[in-house]
N, C-alpha and C. Protein backbone atom coordinates (compact mmCIF):
# COMPACT_ATOMS: atom_id res chain seq x y z
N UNK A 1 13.79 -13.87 -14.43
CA UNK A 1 14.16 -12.65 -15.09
C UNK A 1 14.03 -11.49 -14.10
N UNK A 2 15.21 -10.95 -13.63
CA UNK A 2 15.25 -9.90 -12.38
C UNK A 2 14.80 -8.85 -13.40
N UNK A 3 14.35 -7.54 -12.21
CA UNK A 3 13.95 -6.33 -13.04
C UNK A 3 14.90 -5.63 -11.53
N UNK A 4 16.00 -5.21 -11.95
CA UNK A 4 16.98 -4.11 -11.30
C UNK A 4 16.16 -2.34 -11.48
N UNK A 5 16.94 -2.08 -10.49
CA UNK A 5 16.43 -0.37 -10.40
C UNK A 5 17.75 0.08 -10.03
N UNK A 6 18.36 1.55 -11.31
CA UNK A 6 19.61 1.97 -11.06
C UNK A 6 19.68 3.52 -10.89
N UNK A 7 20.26 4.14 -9.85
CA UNK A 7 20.39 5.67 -9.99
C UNK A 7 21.62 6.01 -11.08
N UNK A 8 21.70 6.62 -11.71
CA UNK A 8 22.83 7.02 -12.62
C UNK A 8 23.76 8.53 -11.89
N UNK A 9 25.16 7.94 -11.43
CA UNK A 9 25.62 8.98 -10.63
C UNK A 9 26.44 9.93 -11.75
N UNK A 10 26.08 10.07 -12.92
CA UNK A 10 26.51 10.92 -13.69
C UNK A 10 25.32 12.21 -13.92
N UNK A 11 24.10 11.49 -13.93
CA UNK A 11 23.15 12.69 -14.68
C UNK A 11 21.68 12.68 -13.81
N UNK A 12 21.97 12.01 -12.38
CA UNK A 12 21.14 11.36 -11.31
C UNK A 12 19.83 11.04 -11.38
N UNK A 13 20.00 10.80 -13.27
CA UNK A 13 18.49 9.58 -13.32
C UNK A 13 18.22 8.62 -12.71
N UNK A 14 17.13 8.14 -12.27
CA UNK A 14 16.68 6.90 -12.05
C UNK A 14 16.06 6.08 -13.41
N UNK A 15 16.25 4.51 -13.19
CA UNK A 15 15.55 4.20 -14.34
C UNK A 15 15.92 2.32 -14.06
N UNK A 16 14.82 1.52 -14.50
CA UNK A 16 14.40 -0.25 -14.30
C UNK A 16 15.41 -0.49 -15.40
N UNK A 17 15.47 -1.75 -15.28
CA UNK A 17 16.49 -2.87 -16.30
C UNK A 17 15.83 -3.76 -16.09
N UNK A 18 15.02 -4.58 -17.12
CA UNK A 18 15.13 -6.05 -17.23
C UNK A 18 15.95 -6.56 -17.92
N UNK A 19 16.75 -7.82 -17.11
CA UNK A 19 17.57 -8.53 -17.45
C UNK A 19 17.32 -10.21 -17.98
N UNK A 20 17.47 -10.65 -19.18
CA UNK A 20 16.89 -11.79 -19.53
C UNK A 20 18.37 -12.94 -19.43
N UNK A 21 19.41 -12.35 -19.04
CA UNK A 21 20.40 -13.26 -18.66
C UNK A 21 21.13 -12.59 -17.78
N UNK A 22 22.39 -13.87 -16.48
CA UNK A 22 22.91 -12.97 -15.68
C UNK A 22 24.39 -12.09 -16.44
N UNK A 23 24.26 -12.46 -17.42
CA UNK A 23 25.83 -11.93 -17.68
C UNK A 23 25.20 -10.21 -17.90
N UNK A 24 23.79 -10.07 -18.83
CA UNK A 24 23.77 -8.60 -18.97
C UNK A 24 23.64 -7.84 -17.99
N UNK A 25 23.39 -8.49 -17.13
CA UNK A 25 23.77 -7.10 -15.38
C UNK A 25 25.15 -6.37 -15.40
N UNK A 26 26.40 -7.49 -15.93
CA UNK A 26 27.63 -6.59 -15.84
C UNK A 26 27.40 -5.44 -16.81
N UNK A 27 27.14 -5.61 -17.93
CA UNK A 27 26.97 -4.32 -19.00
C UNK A 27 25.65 -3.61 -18.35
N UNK A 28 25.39 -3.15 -17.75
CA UNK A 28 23.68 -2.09 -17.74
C UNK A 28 24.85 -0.81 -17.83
N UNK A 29 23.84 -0.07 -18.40
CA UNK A 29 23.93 1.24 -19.29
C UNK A 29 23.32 2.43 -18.45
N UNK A 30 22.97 3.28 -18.01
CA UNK A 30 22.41 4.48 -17.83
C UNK A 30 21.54 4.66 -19.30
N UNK A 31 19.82 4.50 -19.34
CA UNK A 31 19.16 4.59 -20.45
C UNK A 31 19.05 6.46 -21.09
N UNK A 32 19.99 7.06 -20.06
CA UNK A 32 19.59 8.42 -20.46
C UNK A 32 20.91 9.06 -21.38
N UNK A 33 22.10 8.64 -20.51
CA UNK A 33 23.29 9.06 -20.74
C UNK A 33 24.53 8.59 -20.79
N UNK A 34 23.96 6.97 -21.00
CA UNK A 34 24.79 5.63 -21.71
C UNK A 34 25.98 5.76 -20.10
N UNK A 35 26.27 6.63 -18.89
CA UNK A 35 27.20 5.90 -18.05
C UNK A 35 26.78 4.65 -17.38
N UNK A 36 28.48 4.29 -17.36
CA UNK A 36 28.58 3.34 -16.38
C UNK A 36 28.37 3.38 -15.01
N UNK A 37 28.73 4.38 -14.44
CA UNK A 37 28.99 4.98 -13.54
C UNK A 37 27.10 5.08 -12.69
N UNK A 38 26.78 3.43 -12.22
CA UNK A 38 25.92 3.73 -11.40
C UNK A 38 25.30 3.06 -10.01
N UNK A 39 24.49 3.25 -9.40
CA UNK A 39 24.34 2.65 -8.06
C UNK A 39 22.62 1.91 -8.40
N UNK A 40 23.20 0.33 -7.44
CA UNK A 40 22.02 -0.23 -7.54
C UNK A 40 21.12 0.06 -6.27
N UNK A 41 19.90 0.58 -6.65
CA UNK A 41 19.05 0.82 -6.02
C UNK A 41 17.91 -0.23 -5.37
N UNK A 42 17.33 -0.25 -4.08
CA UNK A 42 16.50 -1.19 -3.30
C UNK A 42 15.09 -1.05 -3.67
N UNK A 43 14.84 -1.68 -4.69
CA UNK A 43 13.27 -1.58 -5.19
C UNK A 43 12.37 -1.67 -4.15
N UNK A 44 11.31 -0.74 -3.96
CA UNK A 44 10.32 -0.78 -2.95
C UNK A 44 9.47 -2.05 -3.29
N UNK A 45 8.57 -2.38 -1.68
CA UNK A 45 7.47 -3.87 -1.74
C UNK A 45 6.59 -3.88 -1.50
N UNK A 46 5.44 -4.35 -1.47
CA UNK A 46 4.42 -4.30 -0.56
C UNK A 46 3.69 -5.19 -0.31
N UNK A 47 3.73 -5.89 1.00
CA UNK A 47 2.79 -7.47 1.61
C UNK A 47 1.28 -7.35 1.65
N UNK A 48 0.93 -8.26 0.82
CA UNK A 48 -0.36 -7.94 0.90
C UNK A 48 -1.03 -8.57 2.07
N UNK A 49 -2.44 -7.98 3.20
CA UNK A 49 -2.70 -8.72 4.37
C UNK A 49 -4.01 -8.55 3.89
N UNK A 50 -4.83 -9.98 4.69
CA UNK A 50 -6.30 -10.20 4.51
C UNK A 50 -6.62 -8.51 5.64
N UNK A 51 -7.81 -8.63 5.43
CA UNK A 51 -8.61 -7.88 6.15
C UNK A 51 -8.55 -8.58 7.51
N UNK A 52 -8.73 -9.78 7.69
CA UNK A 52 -8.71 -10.39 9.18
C UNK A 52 -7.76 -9.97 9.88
N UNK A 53 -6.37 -10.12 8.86
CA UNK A 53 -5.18 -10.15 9.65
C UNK A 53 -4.65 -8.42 10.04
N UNK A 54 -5.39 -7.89 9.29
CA UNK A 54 -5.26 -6.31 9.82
C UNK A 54 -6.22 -6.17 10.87
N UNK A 55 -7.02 -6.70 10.72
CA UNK A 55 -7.72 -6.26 12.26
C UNK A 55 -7.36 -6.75 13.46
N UNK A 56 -6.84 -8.14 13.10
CA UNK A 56 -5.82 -8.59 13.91
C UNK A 56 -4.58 -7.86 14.88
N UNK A 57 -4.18 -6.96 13.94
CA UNK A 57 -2.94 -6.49 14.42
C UNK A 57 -3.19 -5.06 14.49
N UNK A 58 -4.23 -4.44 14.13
CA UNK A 58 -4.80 -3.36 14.57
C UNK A 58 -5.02 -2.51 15.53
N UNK A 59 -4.02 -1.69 16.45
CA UNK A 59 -4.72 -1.20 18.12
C UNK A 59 -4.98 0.26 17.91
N UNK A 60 -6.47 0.13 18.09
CA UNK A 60 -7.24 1.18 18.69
C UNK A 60 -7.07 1.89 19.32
N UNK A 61 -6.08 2.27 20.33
CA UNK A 61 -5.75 2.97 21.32
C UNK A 61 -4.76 3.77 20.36
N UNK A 62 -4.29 3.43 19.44
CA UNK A 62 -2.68 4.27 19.06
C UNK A 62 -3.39 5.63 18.43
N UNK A 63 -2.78 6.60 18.40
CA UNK A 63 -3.08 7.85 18.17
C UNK A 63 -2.95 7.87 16.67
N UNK A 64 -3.96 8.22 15.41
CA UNK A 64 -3.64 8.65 14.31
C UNK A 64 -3.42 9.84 13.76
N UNK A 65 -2.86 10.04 12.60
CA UNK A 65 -2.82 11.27 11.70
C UNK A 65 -3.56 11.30 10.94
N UNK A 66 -3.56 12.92 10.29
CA UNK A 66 -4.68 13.09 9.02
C UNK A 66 -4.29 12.32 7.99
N UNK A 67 -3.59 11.89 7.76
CA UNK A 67 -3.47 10.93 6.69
C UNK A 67 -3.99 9.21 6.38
N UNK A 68 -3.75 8.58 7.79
CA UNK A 68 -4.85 7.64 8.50
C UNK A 68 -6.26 7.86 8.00
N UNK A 69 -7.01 8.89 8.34
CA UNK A 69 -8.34 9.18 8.10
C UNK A 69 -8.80 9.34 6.57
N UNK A 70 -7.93 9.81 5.59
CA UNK A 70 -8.58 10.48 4.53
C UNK A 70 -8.21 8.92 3.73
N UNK A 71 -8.30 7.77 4.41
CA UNK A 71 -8.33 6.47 3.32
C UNK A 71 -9.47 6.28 4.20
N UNK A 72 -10.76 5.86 3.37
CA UNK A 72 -12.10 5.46 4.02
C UNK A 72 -11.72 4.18 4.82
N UNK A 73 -10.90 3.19 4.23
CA UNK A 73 -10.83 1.42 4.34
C UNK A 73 -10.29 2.18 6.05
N UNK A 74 -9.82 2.60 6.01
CA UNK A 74 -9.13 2.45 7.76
C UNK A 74 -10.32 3.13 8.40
N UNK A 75 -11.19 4.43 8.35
CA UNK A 75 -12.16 4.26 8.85
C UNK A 75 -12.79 3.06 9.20
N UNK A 76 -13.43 1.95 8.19
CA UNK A 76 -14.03 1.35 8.51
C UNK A 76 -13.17 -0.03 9.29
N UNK A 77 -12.31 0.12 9.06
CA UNK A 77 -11.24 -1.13 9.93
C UNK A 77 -11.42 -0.78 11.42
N UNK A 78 -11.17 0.54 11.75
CA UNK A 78 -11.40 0.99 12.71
C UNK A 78 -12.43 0.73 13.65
N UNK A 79 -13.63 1.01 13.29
CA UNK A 79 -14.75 0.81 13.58
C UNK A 79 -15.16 -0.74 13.87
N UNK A 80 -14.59 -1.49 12.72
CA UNK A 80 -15.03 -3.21 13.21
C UNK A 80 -14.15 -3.46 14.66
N UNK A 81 -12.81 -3.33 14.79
CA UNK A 81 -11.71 -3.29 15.52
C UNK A 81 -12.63 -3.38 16.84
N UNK A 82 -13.26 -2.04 16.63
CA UNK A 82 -13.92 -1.41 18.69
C UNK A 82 -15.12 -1.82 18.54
N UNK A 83 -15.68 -2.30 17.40
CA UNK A 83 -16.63 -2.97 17.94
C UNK A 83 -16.77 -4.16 18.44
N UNK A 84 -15.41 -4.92 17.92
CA UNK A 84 -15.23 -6.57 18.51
C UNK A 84 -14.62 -6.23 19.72
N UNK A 85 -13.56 -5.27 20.11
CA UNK A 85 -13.46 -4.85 21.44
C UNK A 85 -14.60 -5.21 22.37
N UNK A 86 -15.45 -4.27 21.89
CA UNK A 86 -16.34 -3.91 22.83
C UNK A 86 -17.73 -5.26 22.80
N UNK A 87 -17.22 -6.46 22.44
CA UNK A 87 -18.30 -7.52 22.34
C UNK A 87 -19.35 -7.42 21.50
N UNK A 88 -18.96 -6.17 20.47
CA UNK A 88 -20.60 -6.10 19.70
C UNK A 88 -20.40 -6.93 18.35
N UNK A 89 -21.23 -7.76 17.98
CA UNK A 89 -21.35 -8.47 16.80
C UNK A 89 -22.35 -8.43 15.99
N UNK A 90 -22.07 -7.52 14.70
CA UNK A 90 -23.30 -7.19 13.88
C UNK A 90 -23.47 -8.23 12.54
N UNK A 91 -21.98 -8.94 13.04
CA UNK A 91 -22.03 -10.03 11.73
C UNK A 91 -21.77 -9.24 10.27
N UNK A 92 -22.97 -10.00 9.22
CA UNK A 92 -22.39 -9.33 7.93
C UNK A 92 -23.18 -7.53 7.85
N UNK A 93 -24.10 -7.74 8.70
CA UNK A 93 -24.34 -6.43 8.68
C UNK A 93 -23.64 -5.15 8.71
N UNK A 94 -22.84 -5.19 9.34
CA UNK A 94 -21.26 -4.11 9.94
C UNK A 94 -20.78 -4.31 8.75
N UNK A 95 -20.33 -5.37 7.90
CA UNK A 95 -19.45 -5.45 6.74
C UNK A 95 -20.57 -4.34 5.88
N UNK A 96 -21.84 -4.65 6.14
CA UNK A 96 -22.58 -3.68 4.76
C UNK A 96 -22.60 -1.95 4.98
N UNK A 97 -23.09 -1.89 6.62
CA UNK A 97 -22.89 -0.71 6.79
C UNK A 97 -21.53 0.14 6.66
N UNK A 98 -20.47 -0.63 6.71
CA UNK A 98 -19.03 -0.06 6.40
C UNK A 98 -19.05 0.18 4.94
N UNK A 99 -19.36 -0.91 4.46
CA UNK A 99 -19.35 -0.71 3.00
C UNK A 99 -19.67 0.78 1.98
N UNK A 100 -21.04 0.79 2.92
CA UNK A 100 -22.10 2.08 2.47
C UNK A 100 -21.64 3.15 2.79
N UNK A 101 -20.78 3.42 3.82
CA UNK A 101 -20.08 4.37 4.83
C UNK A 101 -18.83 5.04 3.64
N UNK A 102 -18.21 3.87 3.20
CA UNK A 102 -17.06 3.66 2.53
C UNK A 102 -16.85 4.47 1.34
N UNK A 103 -18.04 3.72 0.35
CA UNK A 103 -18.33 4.31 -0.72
C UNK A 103 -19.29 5.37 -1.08
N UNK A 104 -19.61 6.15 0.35
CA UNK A 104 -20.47 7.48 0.56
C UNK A 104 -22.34 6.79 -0.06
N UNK A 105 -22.70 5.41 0.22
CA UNK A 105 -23.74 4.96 -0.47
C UNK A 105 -24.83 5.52 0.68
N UNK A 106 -23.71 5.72 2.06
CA UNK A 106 -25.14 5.60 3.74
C UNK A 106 -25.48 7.04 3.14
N UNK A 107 -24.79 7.97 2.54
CA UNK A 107 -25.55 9.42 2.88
C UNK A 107 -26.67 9.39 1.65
N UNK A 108 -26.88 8.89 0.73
CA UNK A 108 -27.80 8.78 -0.45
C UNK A 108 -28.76 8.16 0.40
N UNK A 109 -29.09 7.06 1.27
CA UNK A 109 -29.89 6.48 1.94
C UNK A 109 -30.46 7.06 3.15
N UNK A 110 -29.53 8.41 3.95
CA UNK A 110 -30.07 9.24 5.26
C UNK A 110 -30.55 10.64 3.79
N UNK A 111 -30.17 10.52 2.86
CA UNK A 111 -30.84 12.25 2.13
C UNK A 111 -32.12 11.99 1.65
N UNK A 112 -32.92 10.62 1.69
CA UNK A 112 -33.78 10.28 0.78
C UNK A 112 -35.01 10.85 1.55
């Protein structure tokens, strides 16, 4: 059962179709303003990757933006990244201190 995504070039809604057979694709409707008159649109995706495999493919050297930074998870990706660079192995420890880092738990533990 496809789920289509259509712009409507009459009244330039967007709007999903599920289709439970192939014949109702020829009839889809515009849900706003009943035209025919529309374009099928490329539904966005997204691959999901382990954590390994992002660190994997991860380089440290590339220059980021503010937008990079204000997701904690890439902080701490970051950080494991140069530290296996750099031969250091803290094991599961690094996973906890990221963790704490992550979810703002290290500053409750340096305010005490």
């Amino acid at each position: 059962m496809p789920i289509y995504e259509y712009r409507c070039n009459q009244c330039g809604r967007e709007f999903s179709e599920l289709f439970l057979s192939i014949r109702q694709v020829k009839e889809v409707k515009c849900k706003f303003c009943n035209s025919s008159n529309l374009t099928k649109l490329l539904s966005s995706f997204r691959v999901h990757q382990t954590e390994e495999s992002r660190l994997a493919n991860f380089d440290t050297s590339k220059p980021r933006g503010e937008d990079f930074y204000r997701d904690s998870r890439n902080v701490g990706l970051w950080a494991k990244k140069r530290m296996r660079e750099m031969g250091i192995d803290l094991g599961p420890k690094l996973d906890e201190i990221v963790e704490k880092g992550r979810t703002g738990k290290i500053l409750e533990e340096y305010n005490k």
